[in-house]
PDB file of N, CA and C in Angstrom:
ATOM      1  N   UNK A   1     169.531  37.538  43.524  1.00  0.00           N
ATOM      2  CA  UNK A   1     169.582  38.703  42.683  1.00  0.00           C
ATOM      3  C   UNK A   1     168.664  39.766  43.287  1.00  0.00           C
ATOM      4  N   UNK A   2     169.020  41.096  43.837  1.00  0.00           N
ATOM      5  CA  UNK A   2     168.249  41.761  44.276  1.00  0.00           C
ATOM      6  C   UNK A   2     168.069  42.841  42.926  1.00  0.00           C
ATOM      7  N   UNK A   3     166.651  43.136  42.840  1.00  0.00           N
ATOM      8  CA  UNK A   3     165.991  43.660  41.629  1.00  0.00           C
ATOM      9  C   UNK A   3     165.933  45.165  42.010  1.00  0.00           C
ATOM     10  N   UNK A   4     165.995  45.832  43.183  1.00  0.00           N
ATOM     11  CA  UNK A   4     165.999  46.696  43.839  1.00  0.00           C
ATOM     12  C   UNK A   4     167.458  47.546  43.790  1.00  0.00           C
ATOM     13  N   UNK A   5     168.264  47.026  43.142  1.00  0.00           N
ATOM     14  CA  UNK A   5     169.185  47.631  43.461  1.00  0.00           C
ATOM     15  C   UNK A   5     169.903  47.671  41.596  1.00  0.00           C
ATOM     16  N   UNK A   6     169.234  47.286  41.095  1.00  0.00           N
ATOM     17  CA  UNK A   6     169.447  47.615  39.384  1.00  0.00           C
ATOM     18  C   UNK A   6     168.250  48.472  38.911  1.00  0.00           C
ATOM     19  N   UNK A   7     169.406  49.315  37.914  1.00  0.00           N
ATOM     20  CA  UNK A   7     169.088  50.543  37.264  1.00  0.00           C
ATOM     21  C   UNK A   7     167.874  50.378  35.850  1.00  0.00           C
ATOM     22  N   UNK A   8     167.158  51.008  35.770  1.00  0.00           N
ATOM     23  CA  UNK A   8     166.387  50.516  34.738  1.00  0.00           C
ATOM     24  C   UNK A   8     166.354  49.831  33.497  1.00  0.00           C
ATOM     25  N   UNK A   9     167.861  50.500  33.228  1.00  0.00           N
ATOM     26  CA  UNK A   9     168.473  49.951  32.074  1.00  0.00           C
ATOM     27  C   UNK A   9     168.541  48.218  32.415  1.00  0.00           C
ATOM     28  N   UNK A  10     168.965  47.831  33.214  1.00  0.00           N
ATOM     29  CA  UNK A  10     169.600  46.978  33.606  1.00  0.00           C
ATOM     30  C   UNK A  10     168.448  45.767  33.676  1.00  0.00           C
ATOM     31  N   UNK A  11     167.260  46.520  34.092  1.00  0.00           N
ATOM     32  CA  UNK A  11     165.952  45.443  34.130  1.00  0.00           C
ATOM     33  C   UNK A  11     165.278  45.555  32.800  1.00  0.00           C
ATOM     34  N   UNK A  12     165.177  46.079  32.146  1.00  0.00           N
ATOM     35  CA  UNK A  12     165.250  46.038  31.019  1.00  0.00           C
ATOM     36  C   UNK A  12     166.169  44.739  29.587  1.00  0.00           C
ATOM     37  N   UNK A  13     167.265  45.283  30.260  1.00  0.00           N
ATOM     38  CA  UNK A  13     168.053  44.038  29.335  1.00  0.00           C
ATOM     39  C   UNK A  13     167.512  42.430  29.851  1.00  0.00           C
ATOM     40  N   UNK A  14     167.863  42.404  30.945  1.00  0.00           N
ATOM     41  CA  UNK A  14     167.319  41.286  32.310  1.00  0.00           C
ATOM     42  C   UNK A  14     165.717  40.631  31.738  1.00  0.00           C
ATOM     43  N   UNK A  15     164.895  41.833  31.458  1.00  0.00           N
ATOM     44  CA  UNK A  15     163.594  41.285  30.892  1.00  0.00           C
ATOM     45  C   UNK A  15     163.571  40.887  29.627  1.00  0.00           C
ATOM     46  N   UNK A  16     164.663  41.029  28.683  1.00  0.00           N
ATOM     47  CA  UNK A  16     164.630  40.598  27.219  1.00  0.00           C
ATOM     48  C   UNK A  16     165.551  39.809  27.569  1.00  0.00           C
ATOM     49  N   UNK A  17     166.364  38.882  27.985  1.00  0.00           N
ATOM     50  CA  UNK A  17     166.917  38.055  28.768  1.00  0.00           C
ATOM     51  C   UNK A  17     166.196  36.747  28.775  1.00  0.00           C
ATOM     52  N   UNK A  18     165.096  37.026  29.598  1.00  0.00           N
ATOM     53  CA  UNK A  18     163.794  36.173  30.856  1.00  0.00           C
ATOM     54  C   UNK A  18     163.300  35.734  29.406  1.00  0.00           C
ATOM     55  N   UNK A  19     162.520  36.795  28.544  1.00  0.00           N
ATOM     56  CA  UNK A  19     162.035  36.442  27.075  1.00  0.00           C
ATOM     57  C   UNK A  19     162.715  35.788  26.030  1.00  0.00           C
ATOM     58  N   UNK A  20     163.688  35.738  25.875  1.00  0.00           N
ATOM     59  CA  UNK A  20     164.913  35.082  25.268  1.00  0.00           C
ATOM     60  C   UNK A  20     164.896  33.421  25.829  1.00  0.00           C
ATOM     61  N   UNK A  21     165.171  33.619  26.744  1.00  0.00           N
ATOM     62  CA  UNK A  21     165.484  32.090  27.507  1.00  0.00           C
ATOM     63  C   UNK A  21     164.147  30.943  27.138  1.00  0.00           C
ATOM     64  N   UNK A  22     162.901  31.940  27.742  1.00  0.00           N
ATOM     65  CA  UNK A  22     161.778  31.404  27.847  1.00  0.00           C
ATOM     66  C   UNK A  22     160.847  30.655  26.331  1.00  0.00           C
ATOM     67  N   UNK A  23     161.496  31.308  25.212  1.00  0.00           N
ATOM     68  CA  UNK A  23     160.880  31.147  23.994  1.00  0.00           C
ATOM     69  C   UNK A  23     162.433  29.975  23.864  1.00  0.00           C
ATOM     70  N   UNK A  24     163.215  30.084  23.987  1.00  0.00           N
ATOM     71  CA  UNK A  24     164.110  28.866  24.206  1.00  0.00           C
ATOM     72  C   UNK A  24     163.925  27.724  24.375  1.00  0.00           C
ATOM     73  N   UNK A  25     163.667  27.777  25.740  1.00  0.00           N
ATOM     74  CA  UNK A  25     163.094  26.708  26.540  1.00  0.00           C
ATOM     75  C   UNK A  25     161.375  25.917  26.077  1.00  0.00           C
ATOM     76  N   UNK A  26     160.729  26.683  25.630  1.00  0.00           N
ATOM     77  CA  UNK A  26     159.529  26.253  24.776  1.00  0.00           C
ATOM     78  C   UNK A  26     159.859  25.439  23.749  1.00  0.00           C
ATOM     79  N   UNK A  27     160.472  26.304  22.939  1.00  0.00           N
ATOM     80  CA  UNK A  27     160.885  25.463  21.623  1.00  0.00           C
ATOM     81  C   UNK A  27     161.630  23.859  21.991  1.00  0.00           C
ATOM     82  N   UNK A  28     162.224  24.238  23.063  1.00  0.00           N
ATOM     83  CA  UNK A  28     163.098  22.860  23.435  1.00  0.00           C
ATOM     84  C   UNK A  28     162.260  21.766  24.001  1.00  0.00           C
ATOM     85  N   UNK A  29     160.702  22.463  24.918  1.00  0.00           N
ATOM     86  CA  UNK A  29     159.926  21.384  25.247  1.00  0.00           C
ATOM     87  C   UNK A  29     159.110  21.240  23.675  1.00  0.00           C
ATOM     88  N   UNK A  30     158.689  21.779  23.184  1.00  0.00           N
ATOM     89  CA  UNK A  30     157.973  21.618  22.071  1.00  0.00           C
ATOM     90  C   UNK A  30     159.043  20.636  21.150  1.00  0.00           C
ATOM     91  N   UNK A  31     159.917  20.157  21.282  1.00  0.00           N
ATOM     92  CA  UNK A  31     161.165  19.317  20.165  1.00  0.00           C
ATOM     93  C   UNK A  31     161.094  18.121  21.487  1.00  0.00           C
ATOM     94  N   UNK A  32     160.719  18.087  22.574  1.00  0.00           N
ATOM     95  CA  UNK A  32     161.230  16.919  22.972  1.00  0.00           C
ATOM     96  C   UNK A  32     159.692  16.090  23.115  1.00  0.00           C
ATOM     97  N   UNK A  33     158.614  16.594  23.307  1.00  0.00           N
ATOM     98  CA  UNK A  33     157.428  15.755  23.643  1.00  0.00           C
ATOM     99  C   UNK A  33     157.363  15.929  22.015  1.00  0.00           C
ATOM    100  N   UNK A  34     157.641  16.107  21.044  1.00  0.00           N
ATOM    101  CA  UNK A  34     157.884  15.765  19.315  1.00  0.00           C
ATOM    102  C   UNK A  34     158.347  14.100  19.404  1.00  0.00           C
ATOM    103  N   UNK A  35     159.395  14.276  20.134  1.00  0.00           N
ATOM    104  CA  UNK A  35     160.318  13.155  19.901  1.00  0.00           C
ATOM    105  C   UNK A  35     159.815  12.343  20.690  1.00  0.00           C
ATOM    106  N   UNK A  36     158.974  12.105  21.971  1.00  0.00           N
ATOM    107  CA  UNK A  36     158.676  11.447  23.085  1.00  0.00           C
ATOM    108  C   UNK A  36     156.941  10.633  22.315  1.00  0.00           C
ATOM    109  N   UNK A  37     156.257  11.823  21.446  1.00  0.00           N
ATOM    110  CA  UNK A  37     154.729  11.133  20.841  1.00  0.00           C
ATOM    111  C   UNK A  37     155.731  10.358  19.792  1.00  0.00           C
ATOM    112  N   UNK A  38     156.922  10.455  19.062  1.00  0.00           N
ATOM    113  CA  UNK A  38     156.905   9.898  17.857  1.00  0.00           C
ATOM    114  C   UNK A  38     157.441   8.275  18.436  1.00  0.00           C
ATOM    115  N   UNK A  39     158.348   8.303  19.263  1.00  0.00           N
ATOM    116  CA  UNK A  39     158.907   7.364  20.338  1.00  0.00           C
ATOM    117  C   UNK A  39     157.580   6.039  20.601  1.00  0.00           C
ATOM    118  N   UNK A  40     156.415   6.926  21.480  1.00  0.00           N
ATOM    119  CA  UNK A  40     155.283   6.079  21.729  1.00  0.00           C
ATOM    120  C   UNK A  40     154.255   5.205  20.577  1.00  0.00           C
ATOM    121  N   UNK A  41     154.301   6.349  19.348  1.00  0.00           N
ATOM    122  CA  UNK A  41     153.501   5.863  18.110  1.00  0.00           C
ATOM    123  C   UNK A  41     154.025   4.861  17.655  1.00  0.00           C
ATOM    124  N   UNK A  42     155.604   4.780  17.265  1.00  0.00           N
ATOM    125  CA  UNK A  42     156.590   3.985  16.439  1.00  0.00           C
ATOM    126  C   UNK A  42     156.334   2.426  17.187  1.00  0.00           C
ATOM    127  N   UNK A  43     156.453   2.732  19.025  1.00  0.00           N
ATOM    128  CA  UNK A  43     156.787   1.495  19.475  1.00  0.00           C
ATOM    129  C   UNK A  43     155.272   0.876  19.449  1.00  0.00           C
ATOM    130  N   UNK A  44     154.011   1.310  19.621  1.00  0.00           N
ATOM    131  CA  UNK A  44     152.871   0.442  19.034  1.00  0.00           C
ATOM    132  C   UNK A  44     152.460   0.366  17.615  1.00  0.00           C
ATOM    133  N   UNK A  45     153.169   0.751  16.799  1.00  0.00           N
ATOM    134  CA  UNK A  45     153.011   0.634  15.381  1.00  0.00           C
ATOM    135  C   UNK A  45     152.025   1.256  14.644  1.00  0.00           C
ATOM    136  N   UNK A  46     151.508   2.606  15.547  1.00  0.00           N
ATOM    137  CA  UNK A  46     150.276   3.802  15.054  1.00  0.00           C
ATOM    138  C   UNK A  46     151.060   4.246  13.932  1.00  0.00           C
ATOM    139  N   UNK A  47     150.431   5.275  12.855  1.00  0.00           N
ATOM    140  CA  UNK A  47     150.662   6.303  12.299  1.00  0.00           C
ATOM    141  C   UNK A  47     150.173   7.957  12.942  1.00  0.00           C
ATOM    142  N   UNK A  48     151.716   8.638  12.675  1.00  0.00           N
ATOM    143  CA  UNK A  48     151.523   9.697  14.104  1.00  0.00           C
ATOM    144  C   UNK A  48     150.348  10.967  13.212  1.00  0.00           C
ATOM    145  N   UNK A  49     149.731  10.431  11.912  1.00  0.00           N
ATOM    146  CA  UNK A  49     149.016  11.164  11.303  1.00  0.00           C
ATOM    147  C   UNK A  49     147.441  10.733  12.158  1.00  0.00           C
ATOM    148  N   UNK A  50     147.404   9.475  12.239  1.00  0.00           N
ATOM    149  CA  UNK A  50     146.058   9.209  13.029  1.00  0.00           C
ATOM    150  C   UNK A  50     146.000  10.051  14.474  1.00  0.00           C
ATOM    151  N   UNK A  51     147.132   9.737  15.119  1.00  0.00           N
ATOM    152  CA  UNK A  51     147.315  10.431  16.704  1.00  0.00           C
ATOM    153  C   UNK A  51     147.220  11.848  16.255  1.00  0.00           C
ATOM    154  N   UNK A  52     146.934  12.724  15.653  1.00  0.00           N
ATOM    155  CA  UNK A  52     146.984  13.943  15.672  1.00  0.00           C
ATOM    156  C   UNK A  52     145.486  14.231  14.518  1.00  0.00           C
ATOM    157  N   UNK A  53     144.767  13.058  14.523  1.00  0.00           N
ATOM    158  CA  UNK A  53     143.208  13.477  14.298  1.00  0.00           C
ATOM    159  C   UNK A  53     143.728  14.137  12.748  1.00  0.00           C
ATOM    160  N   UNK A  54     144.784  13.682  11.803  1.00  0.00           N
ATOM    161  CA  UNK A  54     144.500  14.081  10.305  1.00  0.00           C
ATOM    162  C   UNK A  54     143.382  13.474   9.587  1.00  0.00           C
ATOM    163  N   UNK A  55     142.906  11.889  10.461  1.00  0.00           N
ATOM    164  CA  UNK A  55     141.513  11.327   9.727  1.00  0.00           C
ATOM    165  C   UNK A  55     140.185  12.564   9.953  1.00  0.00           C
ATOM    166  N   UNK A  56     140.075  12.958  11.133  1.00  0.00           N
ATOM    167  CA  UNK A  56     138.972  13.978  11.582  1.00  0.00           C
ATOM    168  C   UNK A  56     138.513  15.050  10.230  1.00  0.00           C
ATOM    169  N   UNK A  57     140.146  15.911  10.194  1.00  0.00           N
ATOM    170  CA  UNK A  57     140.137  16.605   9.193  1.00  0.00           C
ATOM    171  C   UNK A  57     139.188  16.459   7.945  1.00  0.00           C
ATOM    172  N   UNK A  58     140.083  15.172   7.483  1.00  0.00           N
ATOM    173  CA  UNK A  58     139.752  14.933   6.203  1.00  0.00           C
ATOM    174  C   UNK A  58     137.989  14.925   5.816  1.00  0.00           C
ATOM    175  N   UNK A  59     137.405  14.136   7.441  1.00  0.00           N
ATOM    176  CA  UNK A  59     135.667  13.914   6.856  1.00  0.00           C
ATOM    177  C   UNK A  59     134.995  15.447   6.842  1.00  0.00           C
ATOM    178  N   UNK A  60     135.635  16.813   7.435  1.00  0.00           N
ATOM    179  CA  UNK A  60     134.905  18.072   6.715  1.00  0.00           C
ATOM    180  C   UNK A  60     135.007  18.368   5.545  1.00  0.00           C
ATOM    181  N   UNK A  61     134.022  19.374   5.130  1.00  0.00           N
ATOM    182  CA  UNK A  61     133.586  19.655   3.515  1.00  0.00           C
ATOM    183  C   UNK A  61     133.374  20.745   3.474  1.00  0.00           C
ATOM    184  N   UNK A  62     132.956  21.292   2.414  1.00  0.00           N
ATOM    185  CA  UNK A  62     132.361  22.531   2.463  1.00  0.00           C
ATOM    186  C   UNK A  62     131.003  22.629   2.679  1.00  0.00           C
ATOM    187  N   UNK A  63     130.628  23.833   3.231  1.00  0.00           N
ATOM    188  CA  UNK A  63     129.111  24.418   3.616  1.00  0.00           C
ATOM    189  C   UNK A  63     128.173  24.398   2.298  1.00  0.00           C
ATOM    190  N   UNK A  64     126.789  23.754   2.139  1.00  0.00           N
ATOM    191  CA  UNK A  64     126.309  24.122   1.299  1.00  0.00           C
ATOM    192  C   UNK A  64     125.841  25.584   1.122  1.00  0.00           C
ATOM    193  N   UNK A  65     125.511  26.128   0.400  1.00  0.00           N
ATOM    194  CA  UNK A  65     125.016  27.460  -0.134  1.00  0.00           C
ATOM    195  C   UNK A  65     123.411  27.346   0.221  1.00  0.00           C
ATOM    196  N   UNK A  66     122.610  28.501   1.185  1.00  0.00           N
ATOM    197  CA  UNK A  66     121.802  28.505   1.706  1.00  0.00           C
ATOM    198  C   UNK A  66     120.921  29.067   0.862  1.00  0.00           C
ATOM    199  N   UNK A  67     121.581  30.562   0.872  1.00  0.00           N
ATOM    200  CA  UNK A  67     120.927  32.062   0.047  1.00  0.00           C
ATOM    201  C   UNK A  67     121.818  32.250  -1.247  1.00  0.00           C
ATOM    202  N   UNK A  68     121.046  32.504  -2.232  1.00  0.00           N
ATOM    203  CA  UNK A  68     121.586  33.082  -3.277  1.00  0.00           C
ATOM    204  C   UNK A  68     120.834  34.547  -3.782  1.00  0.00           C
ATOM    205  N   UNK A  69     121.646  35.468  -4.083  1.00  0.00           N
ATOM    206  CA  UNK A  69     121.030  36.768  -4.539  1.00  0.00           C
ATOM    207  C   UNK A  69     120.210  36.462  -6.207  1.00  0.00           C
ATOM    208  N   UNK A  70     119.037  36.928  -6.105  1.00  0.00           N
ATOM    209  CA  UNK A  70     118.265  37.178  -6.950  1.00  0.00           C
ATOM    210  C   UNK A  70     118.629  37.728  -7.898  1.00  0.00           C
ATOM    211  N   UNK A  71     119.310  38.893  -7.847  1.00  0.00           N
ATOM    212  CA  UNK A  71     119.978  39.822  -8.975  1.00  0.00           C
ATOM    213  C   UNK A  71     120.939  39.055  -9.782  1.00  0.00           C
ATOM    214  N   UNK A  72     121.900  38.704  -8.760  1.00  0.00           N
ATOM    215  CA  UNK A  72     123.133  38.174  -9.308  1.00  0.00           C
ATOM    216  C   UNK A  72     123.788  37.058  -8.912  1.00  0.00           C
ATOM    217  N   UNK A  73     122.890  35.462  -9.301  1.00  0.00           N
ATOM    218  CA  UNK A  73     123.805  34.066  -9.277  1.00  0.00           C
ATOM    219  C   UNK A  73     124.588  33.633  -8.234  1.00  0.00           C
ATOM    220  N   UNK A  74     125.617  34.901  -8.771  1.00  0.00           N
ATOM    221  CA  UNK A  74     127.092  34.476  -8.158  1.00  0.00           C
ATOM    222  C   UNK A  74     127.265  34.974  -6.960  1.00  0.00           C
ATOM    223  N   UNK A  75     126.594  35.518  -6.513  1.00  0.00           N
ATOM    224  CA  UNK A  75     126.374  36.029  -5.175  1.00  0.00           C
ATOM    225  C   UNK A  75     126.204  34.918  -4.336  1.00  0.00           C
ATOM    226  N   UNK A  76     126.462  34.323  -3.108  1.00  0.00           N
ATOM    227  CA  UNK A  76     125.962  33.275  -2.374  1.00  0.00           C
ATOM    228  C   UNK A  76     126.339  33.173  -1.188  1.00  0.00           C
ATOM    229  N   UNK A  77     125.444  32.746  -0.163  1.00  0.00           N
ATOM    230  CA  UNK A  77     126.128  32.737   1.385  1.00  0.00           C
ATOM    231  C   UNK A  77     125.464  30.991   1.572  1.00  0.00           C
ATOM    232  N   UNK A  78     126.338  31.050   2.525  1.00  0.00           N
ATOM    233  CA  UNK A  78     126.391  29.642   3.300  1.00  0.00           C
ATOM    234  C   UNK A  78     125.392  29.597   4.676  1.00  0.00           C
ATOM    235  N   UNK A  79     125.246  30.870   4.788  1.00  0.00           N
ATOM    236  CA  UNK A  79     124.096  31.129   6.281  1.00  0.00           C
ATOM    237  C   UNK A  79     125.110  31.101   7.494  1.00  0.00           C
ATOM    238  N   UNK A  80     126.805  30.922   7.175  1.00  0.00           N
ATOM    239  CA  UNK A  80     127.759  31.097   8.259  1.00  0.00           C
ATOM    240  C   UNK A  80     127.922  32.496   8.367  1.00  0.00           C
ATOM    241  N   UNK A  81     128.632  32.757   9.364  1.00  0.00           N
ATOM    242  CA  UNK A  81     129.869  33.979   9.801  1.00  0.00           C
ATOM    243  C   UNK A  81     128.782  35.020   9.303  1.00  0.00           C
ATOM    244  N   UNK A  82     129.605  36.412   9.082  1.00  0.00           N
ATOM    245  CA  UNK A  82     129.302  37.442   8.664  1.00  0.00           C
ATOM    246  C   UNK A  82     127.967  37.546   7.564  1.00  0.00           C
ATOM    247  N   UNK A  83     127.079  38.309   7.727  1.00  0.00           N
ATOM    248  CA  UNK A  83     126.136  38.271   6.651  1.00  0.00           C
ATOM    249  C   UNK A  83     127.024  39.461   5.363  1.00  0.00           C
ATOM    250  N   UNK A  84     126.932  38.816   4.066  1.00  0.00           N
ATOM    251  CA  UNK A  84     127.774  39.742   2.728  1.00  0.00           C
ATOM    252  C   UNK A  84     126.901  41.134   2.795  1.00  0.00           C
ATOM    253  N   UNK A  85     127.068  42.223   2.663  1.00  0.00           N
ATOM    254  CA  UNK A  85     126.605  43.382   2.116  1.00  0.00           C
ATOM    255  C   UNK A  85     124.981  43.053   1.498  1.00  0.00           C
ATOM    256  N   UNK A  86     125.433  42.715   0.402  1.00  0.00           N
ATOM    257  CA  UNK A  86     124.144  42.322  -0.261  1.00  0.00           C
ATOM    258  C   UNK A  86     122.731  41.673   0.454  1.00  0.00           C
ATOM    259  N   UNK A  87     122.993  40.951   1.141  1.00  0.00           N
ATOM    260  CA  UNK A  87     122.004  40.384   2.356  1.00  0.00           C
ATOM    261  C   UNK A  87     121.414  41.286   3.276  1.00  0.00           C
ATOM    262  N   UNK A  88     122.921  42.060   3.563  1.00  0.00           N
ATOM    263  CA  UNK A  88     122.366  43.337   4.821  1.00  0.00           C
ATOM    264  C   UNK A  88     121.205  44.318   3.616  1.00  0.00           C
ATOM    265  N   UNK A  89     121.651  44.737   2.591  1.00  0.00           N
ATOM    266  CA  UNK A  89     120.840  45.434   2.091  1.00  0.00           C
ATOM    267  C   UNK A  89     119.822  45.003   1.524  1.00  0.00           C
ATOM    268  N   UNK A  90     119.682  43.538   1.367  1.00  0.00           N
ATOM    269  CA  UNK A  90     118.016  43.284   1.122  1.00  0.00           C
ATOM    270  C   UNK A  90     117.040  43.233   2.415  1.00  0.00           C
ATOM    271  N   UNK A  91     117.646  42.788   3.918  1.00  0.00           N
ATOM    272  CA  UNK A  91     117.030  42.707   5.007  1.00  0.00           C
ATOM    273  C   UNK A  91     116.955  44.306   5.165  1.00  0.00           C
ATOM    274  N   UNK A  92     117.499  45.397   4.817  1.00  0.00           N
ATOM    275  CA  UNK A  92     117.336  46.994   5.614  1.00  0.00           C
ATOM    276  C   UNK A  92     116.304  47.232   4.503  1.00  0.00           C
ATOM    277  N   UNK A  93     115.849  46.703   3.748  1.00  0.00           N
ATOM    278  CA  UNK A  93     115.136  47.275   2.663  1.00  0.00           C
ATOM    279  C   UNK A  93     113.921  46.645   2.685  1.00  0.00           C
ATOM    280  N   UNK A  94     113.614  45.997   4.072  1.00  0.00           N
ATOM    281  CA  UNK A  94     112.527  45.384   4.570  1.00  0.00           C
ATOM    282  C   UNK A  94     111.914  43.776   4.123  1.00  0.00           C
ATOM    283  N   UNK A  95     112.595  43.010   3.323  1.00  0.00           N
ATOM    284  CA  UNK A  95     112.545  41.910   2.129  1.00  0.00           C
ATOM    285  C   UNK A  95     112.790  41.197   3.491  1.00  0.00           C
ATOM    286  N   UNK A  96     112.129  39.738   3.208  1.00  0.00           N
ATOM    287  CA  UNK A  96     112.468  38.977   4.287  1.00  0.00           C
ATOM    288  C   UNK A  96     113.851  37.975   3.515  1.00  0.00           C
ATOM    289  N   UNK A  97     114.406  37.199   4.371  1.00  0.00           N
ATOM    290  CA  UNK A  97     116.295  36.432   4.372  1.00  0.00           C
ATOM    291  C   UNK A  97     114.853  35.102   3.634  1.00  0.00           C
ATOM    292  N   UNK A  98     114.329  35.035   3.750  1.00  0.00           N
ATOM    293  CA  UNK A  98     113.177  33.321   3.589  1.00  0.00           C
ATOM    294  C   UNK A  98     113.533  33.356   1.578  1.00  0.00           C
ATOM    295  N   UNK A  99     112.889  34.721   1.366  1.00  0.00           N
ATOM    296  CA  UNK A  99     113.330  34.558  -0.217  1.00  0.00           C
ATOM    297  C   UNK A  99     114.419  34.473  -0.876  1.00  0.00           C
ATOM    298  N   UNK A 100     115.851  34.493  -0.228  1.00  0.00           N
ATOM    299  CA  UNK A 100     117.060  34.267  -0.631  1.00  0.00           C
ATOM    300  C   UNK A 100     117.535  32.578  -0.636  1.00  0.00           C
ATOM    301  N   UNK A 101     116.482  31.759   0.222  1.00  0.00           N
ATOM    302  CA  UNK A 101     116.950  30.919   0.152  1.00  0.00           C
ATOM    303  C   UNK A 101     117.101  29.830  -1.100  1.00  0.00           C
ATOM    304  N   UNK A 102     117.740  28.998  -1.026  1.00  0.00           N
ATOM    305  CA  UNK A 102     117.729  27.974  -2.042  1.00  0.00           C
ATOM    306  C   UNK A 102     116.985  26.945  -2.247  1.00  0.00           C
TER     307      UNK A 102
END
């Protein structure tokens, strides 16, 4: 196929084509190593919930609650991710994070 000698249009269709095929062909390996782990689990007598670490899952929990706002209870962080508003504005307001804790 010389690429050099088609019109833009033409590589264009050709490239939604290539994308077409390719999400095809995924899905088709993604359905056959499906069928190839369930094949291997069945014939040693696993459950294909263990082979895919659903026990792992299950032993997380939730984060305990670190800081709680003074003002208001219901306010609470875990000391993860993003610090809430409320936190940022007791630390800019010079208060140390030590008295929020629990």
């Amino acid at each position: 196929m010389d690429l050099s000698s088609m019109s833009t249009v033409e590589l264009r269709q050709l490239q939604e084509r290539v994308k077409q095929e390719m999400k095809r062909r995924e899905h088709q390996d993604i359905a056959k190593a499906r069928e190839q782990i369930l094949a291997i689990a069945q014939s040693v007598g696993i459950p294909v919930n263990e082979l895919v670490g659903a026990g792992a899952r299950a032993k997380t929990g939730s984060v305990a609650v670190r800081y709680r706002n003074p003002a208001d209870a219901a306010q609470q962080w875990t000391g993860r991710g993003r610090q809430p508003k409320w936190v940022k504005e007791w630390l800019d307001a010079g208060k140390s994070i030590d008295l929020l804790r629990v």
